[in-house]
C-alpha atoms as a PDB file:
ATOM      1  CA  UNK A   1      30.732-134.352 -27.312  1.00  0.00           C
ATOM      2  CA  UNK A   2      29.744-130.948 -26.320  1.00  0.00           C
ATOM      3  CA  UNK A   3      30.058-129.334 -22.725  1.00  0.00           C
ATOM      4  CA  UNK A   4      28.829-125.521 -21.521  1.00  0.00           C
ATOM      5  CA  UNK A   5      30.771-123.867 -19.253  1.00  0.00           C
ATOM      6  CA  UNK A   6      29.725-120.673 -16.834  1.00  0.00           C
ATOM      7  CA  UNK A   7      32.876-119.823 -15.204  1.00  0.00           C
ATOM      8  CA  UNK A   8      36.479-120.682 -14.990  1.00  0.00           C
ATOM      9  CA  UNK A   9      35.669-123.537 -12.192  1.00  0.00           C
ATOM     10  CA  UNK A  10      33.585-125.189 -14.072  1.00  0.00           C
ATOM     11  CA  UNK A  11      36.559-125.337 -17.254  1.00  0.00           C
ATOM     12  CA  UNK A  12      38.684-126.267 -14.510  1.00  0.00           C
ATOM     13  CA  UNK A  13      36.184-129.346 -13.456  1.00  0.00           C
ATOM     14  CA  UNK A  14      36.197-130.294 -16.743  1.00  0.00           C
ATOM     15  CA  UNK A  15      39.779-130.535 -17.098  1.00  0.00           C
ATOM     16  CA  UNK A  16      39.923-132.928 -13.744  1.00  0.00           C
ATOM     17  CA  UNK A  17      37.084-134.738 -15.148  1.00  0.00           C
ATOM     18  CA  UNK A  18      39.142-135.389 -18.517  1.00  0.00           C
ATOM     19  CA  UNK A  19      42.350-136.156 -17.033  1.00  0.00           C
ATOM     20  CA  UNK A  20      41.133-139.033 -14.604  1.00  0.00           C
ATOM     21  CA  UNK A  21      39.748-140.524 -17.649  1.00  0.00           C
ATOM     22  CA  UNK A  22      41.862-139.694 -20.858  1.00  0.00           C
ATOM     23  CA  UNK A  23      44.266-142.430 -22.365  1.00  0.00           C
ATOM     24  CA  UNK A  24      45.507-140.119 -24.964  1.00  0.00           C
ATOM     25  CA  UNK A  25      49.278-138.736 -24.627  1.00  0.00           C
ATOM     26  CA  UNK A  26      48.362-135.608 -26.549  1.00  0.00           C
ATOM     27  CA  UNK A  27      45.609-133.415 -26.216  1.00  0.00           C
ATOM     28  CA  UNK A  28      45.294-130.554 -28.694  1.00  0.00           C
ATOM     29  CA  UNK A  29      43.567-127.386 -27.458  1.00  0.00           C
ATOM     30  CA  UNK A  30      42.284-124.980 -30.157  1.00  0.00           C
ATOM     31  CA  UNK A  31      40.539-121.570 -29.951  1.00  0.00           C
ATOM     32  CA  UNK A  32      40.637-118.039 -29.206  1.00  0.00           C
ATOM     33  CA  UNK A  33      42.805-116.253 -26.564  1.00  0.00           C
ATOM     34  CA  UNK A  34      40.633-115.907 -23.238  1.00  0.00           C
ATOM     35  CA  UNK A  35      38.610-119.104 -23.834  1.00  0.00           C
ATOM     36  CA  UNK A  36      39.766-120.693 -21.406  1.00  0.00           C
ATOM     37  CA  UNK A  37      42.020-122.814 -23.070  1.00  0.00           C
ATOM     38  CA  UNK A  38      44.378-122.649 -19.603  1.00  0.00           C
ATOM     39  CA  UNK A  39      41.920-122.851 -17.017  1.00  0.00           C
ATOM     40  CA  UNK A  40      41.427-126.538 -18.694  1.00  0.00           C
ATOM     41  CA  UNK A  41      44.837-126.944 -18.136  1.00  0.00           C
ATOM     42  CA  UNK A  42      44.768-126.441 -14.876  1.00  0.00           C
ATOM     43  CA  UNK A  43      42.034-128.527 -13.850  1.00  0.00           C
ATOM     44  CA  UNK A  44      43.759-131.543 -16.029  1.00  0.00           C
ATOM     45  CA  UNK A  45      46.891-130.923 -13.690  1.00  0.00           C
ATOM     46  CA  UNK A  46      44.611-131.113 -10.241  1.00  0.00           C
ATOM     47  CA  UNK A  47      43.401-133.659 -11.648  1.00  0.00           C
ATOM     48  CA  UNK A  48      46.573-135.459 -12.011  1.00  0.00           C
ATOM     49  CA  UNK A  49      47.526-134.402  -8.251  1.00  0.00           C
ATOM     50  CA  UNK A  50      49.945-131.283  -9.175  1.00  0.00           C
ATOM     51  CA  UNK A  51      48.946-128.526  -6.766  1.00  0.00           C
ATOM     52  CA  UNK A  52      51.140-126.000  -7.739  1.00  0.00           C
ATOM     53  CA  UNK A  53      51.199-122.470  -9.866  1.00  0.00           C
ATOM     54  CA  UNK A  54      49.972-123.304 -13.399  1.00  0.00           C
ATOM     55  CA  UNK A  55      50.452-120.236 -16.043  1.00  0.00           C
ATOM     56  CA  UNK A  56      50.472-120.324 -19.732  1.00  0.00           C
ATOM     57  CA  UNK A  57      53.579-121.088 -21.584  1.00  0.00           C
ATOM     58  CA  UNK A  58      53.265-118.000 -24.148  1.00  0.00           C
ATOM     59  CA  UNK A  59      56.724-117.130 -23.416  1.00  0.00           C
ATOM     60  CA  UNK A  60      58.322-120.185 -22.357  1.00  0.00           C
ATOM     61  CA  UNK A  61      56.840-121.996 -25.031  1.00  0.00           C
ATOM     62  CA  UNK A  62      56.995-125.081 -22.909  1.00  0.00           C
ATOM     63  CA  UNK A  63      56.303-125.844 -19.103  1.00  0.00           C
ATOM     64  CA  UNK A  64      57.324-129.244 -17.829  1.00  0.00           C
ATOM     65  CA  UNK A  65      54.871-130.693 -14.845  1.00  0.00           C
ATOM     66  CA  UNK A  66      55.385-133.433 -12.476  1.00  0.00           C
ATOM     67  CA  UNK A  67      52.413-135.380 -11.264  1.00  0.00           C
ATOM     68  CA  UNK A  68      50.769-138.349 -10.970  1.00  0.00           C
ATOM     69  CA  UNK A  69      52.317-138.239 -15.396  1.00  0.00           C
ATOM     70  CA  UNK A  70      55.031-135.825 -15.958  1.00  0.00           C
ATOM     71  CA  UNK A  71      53.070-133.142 -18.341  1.00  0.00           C
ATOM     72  CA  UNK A  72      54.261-130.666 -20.828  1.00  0.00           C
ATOM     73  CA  UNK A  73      52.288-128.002 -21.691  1.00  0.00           C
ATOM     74  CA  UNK A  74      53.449-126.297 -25.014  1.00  0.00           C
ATOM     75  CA  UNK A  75      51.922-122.841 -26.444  1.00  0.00           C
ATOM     76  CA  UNK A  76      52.352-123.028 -30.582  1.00  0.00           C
ATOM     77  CA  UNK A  77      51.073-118.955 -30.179  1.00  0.00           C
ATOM     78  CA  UNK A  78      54.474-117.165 -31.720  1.00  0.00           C
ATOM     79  CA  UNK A  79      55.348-120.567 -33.596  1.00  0.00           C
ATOM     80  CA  UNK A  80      55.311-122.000 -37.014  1.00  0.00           C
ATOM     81  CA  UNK A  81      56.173-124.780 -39.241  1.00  0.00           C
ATOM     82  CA  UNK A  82      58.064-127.655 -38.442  1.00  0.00           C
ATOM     83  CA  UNK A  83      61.964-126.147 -37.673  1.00  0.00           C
ATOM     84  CA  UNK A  84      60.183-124.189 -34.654  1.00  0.00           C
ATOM     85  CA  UNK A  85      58.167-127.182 -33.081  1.00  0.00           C
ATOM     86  CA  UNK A  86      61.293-129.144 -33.694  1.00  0.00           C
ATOM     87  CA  UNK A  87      63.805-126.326 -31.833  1.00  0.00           C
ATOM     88  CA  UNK A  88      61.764-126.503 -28.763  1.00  0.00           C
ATOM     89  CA  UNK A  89      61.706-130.462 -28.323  1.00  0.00           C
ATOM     90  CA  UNK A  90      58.394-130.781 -29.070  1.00  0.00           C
ATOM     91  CA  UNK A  91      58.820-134.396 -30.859  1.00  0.00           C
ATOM     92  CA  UNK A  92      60.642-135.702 -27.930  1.00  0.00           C
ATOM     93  CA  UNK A  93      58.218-135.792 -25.299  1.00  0.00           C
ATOM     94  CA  UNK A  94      59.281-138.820 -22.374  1.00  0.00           C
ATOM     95  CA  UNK A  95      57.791-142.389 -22.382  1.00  0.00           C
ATOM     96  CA  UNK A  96      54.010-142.266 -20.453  1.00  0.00           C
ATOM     97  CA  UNK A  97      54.294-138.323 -20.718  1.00  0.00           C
ATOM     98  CA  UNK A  98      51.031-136.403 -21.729  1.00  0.00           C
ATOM     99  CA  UNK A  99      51.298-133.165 -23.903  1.00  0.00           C
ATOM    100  CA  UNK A 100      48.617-130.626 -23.637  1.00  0.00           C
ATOM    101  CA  UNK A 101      49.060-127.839 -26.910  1.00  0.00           C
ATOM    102  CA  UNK A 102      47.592-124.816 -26.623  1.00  0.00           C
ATOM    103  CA  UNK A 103      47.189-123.266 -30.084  1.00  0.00           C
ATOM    104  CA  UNK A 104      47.403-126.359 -31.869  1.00  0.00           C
ATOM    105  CA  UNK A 105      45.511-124.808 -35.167  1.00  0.00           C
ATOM    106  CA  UNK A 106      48.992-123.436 -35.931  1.00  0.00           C
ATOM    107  CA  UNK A 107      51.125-126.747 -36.083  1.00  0.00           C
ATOM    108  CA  UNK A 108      47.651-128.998 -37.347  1.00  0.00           C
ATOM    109  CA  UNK A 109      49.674-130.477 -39.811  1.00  0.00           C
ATOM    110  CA  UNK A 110      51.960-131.914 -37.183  1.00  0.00           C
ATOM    111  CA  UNK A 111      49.976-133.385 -34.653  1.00  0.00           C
ATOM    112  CA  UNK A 112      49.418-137.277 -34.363  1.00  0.00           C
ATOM    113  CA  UNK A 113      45.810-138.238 -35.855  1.00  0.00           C
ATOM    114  CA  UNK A 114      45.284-139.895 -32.665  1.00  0.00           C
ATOM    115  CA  UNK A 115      45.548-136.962 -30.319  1.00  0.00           C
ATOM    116  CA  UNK A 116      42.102-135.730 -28.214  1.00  0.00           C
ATOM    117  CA  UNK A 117      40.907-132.447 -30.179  1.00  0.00           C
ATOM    118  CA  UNK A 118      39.240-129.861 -27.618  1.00  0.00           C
ATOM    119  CA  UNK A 119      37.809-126.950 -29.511  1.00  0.00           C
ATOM    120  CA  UNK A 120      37.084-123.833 -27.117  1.00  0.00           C
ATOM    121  CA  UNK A 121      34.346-120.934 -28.009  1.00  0.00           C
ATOM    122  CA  UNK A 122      33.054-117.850 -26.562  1.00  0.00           C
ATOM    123  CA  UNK A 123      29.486-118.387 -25.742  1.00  0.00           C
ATOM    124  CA  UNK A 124      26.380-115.752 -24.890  1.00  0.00           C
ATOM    125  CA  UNK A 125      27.591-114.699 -21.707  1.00  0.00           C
ATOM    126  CA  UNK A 126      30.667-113.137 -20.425  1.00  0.00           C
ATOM    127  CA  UNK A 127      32.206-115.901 -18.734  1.00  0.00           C
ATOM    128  CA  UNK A 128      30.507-118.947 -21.239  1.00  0.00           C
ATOM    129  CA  UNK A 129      32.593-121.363 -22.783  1.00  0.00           C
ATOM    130  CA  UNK A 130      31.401-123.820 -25.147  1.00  0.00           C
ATOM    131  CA  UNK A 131      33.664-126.638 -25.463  1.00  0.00           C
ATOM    132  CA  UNK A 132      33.462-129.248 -27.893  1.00  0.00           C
ATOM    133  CA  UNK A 133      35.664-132.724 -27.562  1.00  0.00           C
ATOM    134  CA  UNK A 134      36.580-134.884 -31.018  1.00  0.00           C
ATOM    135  CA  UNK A 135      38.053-138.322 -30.562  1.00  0.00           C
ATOM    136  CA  UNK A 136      39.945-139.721 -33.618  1.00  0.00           C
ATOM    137  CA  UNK A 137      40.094-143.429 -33.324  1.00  0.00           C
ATOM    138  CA  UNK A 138      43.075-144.692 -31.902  1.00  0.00           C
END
């Protein structure tokens, strides 16, 4: 499934749109920096109820929500391989807890076949996104 973007609220719309529907507990975000990979992120937290200060983990590495789901939003950016996914708890997310993983294309290898793929791209115009959603079968 496909979806175009114009400007950061509509990412954000998205994002609510997704997270009153999505069943998944992961959902891997992939793409460039500025794509708008965040902005998602904070539309999937409205969506969820949280209606505080969202910011991407890049240094943290981790940010741990609490809504409607407690959410933790990882940033693989500065990581690699399976010792540093593993040293910031990434494997032991809570019970009913969704994970949303910015930069996933650099821990692919580790990430459940099941989890929602969201694939974010510059498109013709300065603020258009194209974003393109894979389900694997559960």
């Amino acid at each position: 499934m496909t979806f175009y973007s114009h400007s950061e609220e509509e990412t954000k719309a998205l994002g609510r749109k997704i997270s009153e529907a999505c069943e998944r507990d992961m959902i891997c975000l992939f793409g460039e920096m500025g794509c708008g990979k965040t902005e998602f992120v904070k539309g999937f937290l409205q969506g969820l109820g949280y209606d505080g200060d969202v910011t991407s983990p890049t240094f943290a590495l981790c940010h741990r929500y609490e809504a409607r789901k407690i959410v933790y939003h990882y940033d693989l950016y500065r990581l690699s391989g399976y010792d540093d996914l593993y040293s910031i708890g990434f494997f032991d997310g809570e019970i009913g807890s969704i994970s949303l993983v910015e930069w996933s294309e650099n821990a692919e290898e580790y990430l459940p076949h099941d989890a929602l793929r969201i694939y974010f791209e510059y498109g013709d115009g300065t603020e258009d996104r194209i974003i393109r959603i894979e389900e694997n079968e559960v």
